[in-house]
N, C-alpha and C. Protein backbone atom coordinates (compact mmCIF):
# COMPACT_ATOMS: atom_id res chain seq x y z
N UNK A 1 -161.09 66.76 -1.38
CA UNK A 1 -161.16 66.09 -2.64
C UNK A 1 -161.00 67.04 -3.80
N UNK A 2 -161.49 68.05 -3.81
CA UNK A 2 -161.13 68.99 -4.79
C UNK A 2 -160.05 69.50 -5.06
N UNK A 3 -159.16 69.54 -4.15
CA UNK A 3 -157.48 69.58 -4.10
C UNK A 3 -156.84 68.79 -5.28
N UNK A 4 -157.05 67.43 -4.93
CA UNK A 4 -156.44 66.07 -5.54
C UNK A 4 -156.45 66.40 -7.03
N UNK A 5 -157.41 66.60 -7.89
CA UNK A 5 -157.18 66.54 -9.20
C UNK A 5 -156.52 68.45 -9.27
N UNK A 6 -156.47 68.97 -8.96
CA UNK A 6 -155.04 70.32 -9.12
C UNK A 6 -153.37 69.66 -8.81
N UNK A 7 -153.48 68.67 -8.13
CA UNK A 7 -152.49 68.14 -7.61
C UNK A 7 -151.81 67.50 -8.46
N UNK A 8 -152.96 66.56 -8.71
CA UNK A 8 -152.65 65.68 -9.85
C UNK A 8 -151.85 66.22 -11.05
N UNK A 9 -152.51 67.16 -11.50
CA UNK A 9 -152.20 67.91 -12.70
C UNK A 9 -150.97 68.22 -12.48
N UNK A 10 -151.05 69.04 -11.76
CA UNK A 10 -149.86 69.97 -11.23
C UNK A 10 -148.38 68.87 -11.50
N UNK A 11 -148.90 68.03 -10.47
CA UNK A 11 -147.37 66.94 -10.73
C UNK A 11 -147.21 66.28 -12.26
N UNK A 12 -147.87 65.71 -13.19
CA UNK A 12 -148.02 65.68 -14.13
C UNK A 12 -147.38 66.87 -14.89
N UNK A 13 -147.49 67.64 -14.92
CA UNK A 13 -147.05 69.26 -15.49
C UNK A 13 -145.44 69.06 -15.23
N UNK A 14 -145.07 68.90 -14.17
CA UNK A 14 -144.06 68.97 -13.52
C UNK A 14 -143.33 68.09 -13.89
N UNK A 15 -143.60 66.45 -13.96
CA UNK A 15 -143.14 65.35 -14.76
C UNK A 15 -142.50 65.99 -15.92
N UNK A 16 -143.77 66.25 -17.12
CA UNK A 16 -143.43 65.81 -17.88
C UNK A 16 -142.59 67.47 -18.22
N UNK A 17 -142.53 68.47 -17.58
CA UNK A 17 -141.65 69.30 -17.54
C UNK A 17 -139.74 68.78 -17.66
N UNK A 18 -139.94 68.03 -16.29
CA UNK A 18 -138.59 67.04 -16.74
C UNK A 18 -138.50 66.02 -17.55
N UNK A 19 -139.14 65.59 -18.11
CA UNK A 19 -138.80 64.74 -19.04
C UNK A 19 -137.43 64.83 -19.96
N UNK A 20 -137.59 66.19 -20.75
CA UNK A 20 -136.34 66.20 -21.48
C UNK A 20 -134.97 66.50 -20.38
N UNK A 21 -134.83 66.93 -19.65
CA UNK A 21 -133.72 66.81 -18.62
C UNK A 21 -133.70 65.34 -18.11
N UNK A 22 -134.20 64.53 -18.27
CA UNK A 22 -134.01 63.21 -18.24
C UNK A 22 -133.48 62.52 -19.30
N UNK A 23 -134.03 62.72 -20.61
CA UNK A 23 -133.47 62.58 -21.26
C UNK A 23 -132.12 63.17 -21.73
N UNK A 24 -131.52 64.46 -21.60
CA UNK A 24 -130.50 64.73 -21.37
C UNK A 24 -129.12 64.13 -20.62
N UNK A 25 -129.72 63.73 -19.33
CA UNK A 25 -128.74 63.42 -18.42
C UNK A 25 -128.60 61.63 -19.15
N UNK A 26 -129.61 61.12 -19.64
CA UNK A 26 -129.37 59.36 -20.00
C UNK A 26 -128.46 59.87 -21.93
N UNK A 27 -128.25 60.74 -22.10
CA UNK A 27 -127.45 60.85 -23.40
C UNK A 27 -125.88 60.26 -23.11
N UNK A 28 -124.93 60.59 -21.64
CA UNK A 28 -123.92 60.19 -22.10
C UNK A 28 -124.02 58.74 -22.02
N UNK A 29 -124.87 57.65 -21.33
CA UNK A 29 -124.81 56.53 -21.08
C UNK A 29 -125.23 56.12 -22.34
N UNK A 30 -125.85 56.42 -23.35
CA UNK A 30 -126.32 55.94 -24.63
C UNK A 30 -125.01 56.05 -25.38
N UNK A 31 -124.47 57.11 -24.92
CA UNK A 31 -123.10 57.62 -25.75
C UNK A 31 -121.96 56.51 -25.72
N UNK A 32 -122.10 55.72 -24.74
CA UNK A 32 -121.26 54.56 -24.60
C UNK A 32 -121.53 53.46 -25.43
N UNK A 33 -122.21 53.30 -26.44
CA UNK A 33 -122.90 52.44 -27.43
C UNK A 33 -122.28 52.93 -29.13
N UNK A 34 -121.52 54.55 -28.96
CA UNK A 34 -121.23 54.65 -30.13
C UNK A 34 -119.98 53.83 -30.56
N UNK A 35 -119.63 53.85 -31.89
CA UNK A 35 -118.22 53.28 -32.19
C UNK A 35 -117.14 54.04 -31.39
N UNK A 36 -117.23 55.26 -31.25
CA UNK A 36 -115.78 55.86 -30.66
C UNK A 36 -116.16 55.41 -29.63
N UNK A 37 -116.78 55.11 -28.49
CA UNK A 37 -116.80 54.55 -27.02
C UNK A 37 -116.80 53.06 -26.84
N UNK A 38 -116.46 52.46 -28.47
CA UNK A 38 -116.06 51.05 -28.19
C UNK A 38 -114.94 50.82 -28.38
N UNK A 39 -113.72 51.99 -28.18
CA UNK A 39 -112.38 51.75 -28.64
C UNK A 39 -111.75 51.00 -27.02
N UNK A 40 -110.94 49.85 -27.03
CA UNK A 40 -110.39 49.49 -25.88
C UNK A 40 -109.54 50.28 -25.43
N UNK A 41 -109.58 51.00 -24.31
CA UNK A 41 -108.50 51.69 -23.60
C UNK A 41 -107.25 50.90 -23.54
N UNK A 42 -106.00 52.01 -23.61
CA UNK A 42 -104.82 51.46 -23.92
C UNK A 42 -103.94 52.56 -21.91
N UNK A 43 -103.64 51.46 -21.49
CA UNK A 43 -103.11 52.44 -20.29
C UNK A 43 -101.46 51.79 -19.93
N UNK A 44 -101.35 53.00 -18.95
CA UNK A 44 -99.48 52.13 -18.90
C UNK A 44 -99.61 50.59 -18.40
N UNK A 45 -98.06 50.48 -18.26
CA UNK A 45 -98.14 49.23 -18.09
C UNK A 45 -97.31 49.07 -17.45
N UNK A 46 -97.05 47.64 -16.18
CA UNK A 46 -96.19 47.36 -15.38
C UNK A 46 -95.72 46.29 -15.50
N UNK A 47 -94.73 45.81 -15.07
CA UNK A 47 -94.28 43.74 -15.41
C UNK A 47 -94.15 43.61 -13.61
N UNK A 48 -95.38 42.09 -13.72
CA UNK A 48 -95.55 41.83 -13.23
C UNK A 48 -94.55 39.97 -12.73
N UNK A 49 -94.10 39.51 -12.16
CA UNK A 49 -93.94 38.42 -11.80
C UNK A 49 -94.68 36.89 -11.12
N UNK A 50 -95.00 36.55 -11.83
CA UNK A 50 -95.40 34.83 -11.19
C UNK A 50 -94.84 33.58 -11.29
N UNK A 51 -93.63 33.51 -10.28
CA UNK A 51 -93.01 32.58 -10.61
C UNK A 51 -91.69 32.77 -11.07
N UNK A 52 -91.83 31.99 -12.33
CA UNK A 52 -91.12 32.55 -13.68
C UNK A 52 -91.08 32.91 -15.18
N UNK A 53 -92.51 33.22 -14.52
CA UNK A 53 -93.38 33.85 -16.08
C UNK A 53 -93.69 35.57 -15.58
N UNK A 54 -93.22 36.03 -16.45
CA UNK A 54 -93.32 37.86 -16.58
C UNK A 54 -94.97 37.76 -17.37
N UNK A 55 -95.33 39.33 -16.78
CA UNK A 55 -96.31 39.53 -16.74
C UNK A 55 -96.67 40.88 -17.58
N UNK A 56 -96.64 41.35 -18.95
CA UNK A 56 -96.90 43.06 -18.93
C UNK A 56 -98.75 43.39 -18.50
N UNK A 57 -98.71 43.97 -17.51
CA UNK A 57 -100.26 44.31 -17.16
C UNK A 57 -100.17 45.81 -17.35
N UNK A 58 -101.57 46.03 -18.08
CA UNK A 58 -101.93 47.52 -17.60
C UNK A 58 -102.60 48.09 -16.61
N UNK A 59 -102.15 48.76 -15.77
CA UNK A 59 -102.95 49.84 -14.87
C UNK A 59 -103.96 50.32 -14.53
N UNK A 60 -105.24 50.07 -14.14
CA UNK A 60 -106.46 50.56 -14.39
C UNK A 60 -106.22 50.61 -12.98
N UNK A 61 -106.02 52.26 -12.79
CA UNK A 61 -106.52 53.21 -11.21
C UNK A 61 -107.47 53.69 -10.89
N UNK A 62 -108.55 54.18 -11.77
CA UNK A 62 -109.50 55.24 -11.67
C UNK A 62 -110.51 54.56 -11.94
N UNK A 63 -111.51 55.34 -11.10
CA UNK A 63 -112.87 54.84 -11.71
C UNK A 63 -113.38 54.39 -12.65
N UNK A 64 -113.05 54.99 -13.75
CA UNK A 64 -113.67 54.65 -15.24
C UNK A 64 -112.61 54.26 -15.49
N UNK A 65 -111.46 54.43 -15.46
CA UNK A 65 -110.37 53.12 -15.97
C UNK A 65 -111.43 51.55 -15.65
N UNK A 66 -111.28 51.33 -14.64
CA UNK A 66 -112.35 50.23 -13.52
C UNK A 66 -113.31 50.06 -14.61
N UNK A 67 -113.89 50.63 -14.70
CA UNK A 67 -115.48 50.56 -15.07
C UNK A 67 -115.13 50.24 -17.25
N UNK A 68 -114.54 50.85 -17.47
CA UNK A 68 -114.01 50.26 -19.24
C UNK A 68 -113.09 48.96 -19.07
N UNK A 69 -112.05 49.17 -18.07
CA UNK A 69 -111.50 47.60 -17.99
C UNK A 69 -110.88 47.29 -19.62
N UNK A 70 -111.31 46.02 -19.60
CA UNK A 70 -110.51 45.21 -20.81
C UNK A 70 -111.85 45.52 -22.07
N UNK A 71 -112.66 46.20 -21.72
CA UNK A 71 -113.78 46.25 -23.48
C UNK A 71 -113.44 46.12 -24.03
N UNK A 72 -114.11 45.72 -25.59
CA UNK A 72 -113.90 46.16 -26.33
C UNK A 72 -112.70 45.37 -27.22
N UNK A 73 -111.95 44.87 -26.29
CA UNK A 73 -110.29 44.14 -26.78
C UNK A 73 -110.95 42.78 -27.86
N UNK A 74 -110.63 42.80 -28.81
CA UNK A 74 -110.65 41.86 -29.70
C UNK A 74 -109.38 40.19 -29.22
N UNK A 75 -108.62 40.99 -29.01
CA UNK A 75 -107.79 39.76 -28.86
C UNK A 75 -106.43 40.72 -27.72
N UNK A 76 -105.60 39.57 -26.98
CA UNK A 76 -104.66 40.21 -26.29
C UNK A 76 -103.51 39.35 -26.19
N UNK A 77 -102.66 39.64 -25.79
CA UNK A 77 -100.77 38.95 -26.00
C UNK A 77 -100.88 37.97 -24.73
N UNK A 78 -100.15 36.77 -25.40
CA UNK A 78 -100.47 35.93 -24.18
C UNK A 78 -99.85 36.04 -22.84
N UNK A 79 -99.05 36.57 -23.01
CA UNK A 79 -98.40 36.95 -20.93
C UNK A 79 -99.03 38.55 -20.78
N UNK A 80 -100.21 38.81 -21.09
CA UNK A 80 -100.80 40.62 -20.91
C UNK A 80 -101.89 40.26 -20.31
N UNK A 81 -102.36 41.21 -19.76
CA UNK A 81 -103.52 41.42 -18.95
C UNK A 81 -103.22 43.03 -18.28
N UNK A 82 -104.44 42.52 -17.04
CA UNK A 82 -104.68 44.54 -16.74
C UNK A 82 -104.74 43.99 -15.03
N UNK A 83 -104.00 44.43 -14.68
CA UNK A 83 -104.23 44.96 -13.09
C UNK A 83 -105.35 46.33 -12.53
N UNK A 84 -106.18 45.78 -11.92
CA UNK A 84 -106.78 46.78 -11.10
C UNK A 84 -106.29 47.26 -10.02
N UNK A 85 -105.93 47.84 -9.81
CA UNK A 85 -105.34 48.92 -8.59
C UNK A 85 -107.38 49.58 -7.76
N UNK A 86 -107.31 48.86 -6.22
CA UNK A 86 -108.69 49.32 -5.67
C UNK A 86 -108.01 50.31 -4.72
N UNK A 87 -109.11 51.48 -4.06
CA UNK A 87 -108.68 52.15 -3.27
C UNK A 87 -108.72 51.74 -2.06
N UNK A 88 -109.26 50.57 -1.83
CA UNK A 88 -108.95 49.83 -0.35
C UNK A 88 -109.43 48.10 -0.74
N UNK A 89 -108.96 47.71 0.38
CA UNK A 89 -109.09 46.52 0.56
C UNK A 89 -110.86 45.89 0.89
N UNK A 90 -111.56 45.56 -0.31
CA UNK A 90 -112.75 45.01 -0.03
C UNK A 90 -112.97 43.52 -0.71
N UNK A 91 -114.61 43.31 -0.89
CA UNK A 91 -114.60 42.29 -1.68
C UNK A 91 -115.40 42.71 -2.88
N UNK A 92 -114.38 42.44 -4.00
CA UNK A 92 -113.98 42.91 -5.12
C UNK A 92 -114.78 41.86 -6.22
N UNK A 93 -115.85 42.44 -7.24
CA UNK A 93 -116.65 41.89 -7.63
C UNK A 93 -116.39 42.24 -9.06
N UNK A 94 -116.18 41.46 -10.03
CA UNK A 94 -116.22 41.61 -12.05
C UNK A 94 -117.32 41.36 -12.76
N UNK A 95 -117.64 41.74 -13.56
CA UNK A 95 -118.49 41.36 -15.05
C UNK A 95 -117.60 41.28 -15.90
N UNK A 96 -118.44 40.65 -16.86
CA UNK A 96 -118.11 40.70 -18.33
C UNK A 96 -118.80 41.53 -19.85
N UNK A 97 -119.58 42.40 -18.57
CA UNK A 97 -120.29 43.41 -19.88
C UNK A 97 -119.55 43.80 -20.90
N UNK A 98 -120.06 43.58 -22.24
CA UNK A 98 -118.97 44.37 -23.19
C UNK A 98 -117.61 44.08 -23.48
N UNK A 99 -117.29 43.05 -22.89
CA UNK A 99 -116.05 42.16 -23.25
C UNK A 99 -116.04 41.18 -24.17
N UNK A 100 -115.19 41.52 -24.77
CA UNK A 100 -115.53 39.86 -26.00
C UNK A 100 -114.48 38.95 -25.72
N UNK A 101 -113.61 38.71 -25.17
CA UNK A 101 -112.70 37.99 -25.02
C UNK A 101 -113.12 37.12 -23.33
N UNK A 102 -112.67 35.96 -23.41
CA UNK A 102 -112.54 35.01 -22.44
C UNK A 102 -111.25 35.28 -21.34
N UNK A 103 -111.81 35.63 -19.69
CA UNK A 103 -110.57 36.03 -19.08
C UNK A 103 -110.47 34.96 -17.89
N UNK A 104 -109.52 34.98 -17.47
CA UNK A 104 -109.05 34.95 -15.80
C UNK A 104 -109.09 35.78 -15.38
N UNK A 105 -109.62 35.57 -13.85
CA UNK A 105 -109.07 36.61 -12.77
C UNK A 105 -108.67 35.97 -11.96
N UNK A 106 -107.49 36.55 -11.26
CA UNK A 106 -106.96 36.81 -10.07
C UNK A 106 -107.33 37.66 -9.32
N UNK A 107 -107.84 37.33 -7.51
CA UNK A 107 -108.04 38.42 -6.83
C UNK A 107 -106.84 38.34 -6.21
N UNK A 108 -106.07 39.48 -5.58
CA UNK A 108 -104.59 39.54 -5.01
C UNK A 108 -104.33 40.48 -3.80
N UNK A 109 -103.79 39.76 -2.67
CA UNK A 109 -103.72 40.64 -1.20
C UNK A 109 -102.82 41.81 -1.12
N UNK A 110 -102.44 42.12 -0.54
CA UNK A 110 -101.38 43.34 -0.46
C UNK A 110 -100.20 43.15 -0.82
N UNK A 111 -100.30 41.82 -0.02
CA UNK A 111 -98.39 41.39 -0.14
C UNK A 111 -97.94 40.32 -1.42
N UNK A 112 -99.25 40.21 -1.97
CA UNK A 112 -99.27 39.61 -3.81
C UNK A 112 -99.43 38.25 -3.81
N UNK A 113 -99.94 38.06 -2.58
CA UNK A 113 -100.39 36.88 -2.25
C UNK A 113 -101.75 36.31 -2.90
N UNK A 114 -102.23 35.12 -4.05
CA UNK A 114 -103.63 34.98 -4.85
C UNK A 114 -104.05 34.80 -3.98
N UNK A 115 -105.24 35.13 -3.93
CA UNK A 115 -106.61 34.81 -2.76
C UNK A 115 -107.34 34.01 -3.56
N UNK A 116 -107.63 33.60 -4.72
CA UNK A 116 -108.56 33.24 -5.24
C UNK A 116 -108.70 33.54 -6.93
N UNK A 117 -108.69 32.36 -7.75
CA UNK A 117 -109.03 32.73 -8.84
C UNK A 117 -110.14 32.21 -9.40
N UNK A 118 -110.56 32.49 -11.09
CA UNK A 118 -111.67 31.72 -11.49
C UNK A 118 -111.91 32.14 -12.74
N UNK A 119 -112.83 32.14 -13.64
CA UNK A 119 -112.63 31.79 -15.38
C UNK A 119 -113.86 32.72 -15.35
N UNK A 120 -113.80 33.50 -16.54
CA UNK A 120 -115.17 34.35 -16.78
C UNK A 120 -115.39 34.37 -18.71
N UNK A 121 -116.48 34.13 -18.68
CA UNK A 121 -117.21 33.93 -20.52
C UNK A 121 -117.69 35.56 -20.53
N UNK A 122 -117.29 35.77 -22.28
CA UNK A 122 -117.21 37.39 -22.63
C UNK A 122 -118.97 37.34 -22.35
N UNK A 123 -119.01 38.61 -22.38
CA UNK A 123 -120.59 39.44 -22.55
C UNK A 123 -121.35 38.89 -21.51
N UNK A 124 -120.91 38.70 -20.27
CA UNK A 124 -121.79 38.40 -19.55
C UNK A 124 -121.83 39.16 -18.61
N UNK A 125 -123.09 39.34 -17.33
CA UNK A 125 -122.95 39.73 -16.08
C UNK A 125 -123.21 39.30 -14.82
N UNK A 126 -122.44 38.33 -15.43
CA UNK A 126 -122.70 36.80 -13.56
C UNK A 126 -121.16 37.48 -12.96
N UNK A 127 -121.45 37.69 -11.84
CA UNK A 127 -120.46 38.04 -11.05
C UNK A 127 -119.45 36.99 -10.77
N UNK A 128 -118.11 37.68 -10.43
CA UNK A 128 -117.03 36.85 -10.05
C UNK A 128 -116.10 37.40 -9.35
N UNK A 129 -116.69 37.26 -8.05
CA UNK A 129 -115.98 38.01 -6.54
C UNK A 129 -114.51 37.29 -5.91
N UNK A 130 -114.04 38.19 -5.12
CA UNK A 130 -112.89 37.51 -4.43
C UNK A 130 -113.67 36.78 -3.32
N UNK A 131 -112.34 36.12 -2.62
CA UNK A 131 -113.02 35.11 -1.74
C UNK A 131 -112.82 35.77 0.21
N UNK A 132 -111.82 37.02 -0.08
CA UNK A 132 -111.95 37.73 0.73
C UNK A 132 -111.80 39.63 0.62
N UNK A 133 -111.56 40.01 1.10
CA UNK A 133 -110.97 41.42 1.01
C UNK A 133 -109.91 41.45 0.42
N UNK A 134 -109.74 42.08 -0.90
CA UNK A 134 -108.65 42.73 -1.71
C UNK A 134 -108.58 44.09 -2.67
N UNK A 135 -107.10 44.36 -2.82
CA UNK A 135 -107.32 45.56 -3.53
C UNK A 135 -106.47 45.66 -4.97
N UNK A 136 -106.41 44.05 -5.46
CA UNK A 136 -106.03 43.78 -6.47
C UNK A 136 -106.80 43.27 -7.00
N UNK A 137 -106.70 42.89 -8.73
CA UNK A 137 -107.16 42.05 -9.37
C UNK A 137 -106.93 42.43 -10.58
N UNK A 138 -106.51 40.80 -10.87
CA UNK A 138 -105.18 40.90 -12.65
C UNK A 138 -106.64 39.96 -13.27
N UNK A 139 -106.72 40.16 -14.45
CA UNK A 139 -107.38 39.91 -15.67
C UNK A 139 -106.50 39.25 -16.70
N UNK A 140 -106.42 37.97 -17.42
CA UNK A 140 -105.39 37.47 -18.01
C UNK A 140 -106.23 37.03 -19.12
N UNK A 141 -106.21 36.69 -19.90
CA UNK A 141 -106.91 35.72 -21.30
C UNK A 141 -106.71 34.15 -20.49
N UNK A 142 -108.28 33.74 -20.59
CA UNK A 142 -108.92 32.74 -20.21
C UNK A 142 -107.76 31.36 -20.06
N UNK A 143 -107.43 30.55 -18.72
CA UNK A 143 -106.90 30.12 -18.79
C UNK A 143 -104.90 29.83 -18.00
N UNK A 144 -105.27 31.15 -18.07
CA UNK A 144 -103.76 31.81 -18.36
C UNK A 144 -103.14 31.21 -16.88
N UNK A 145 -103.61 31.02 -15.49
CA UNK A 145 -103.64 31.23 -14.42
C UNK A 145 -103.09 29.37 -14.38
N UNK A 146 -104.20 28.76 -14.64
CA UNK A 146 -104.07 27.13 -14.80
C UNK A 146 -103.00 26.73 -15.85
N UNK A 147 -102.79 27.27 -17.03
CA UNK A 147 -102.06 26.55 -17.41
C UNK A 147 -100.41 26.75 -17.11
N UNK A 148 -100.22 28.08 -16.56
CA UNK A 148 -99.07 28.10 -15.65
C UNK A 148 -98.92 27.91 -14.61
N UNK A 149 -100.11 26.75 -13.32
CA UNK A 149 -99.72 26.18 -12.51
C UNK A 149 -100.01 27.29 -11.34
N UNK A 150 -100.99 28.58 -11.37
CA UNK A 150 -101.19 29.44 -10.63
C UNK A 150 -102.29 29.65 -9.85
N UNK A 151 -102.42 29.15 -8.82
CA UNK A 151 -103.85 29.16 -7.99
C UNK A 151 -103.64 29.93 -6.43
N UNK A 152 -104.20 29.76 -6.13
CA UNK A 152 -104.46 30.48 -4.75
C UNK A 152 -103.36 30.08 -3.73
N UNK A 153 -102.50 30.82 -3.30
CA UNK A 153 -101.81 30.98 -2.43
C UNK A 153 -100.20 31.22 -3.25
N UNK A 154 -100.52 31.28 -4.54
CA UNK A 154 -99.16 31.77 -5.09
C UNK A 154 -98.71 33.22 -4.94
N UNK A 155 -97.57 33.65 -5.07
CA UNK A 155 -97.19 34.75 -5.31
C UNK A 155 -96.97 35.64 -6.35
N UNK A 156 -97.33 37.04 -6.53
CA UNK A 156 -97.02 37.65 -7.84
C UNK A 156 -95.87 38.44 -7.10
N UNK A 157 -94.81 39.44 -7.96
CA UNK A 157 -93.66 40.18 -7.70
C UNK A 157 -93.62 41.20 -8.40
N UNK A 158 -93.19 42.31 -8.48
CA UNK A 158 -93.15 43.16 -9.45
C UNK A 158 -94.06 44.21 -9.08
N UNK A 159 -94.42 45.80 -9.55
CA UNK A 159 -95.53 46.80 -9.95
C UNK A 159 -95.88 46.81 -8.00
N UNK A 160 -96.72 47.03 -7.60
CA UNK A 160 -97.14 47.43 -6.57
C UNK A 160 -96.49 46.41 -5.53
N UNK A 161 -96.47 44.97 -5.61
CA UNK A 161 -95.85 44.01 -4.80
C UNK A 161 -95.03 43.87 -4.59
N UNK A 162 -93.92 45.02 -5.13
CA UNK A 162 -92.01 44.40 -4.99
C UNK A 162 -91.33 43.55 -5.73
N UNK A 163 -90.19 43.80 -5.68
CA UNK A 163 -89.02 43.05 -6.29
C UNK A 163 -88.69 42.00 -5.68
N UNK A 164 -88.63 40.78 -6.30
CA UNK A 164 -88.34 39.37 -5.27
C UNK A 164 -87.09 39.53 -4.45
């Protein structure tokens, strides 16, 4: 028993030793709250095909491409959106953190085949998964999918899927 309160201390000491290295390491995630980390990323872009509606999507390959996505975007061109490029084929899950705009998604198979779409409201974080394993997924302004007649089992052409 006489141990316990040296112990005590001791870890206490030790805590609050790290404290500011805690606080350190939570600075860049706060850092994502400033105005310069609310600028929408601007990345290349590919034309995509559905149908016979062209598509300009941007590219999001990388992790934090992924993870910034569409932020931030005030408004977007009505045949634009962003393709996610995944590094394998899973089941592929969105938010709407930090988005202000109203999207579609498309989840999309290898061979550009829709697996599944569905409608997502800005600033939220209710998930909106594919319905199986994929390593696509296009983001369109809300809508975009239905009112050109595009649901699950259509084809896209173009950027990673080929030339018709």
């Amino acid at each position: 028993m006489m141990f316990a309160m040296p112990r005590l201390k001791h870890t206490l000491l030790l805590l609050t030793a790290l404290c500011p290295l805690w606080l350190v390491l939570e600075q860049p995630a706060a850092a994502q709250n400033t105005p310069e980390a609310q600028q929408p990323q601007q990345l290349p872009t590919t034309t995509l095909r559905a149908g016979m509606h062209l598509i300009k999507a941007e590219v999001a390959q990388t992790q934090r491409e992924h993870m910034v996505g569409l932020m931030w975007r005030k408004s977007m061109g009505s045949n634009e959106g962003m393709l996610f490029i995944c590094p394998q084929a899973t089941k592929q899950c969105f938010w709407m953190k930090n988005t202000l705009i109203p999207l579609s998604i498309a989840f999309i198979a290898d061979d550009g085949r829709v697996v599944n779409v569905d409608e997502m409201q800005p600033q939220t974080t209710q998930s909106h998964c594919s319905s199986e394993p994929v390593r696509y997924v296009l983001e369109m302004n809300k809508g975009w999918f239905a009112k050109k007649g595009i649901a699950g089992g259509a084809r896209l052409t173009g950027g990673p899927f080929g030339q018709p």
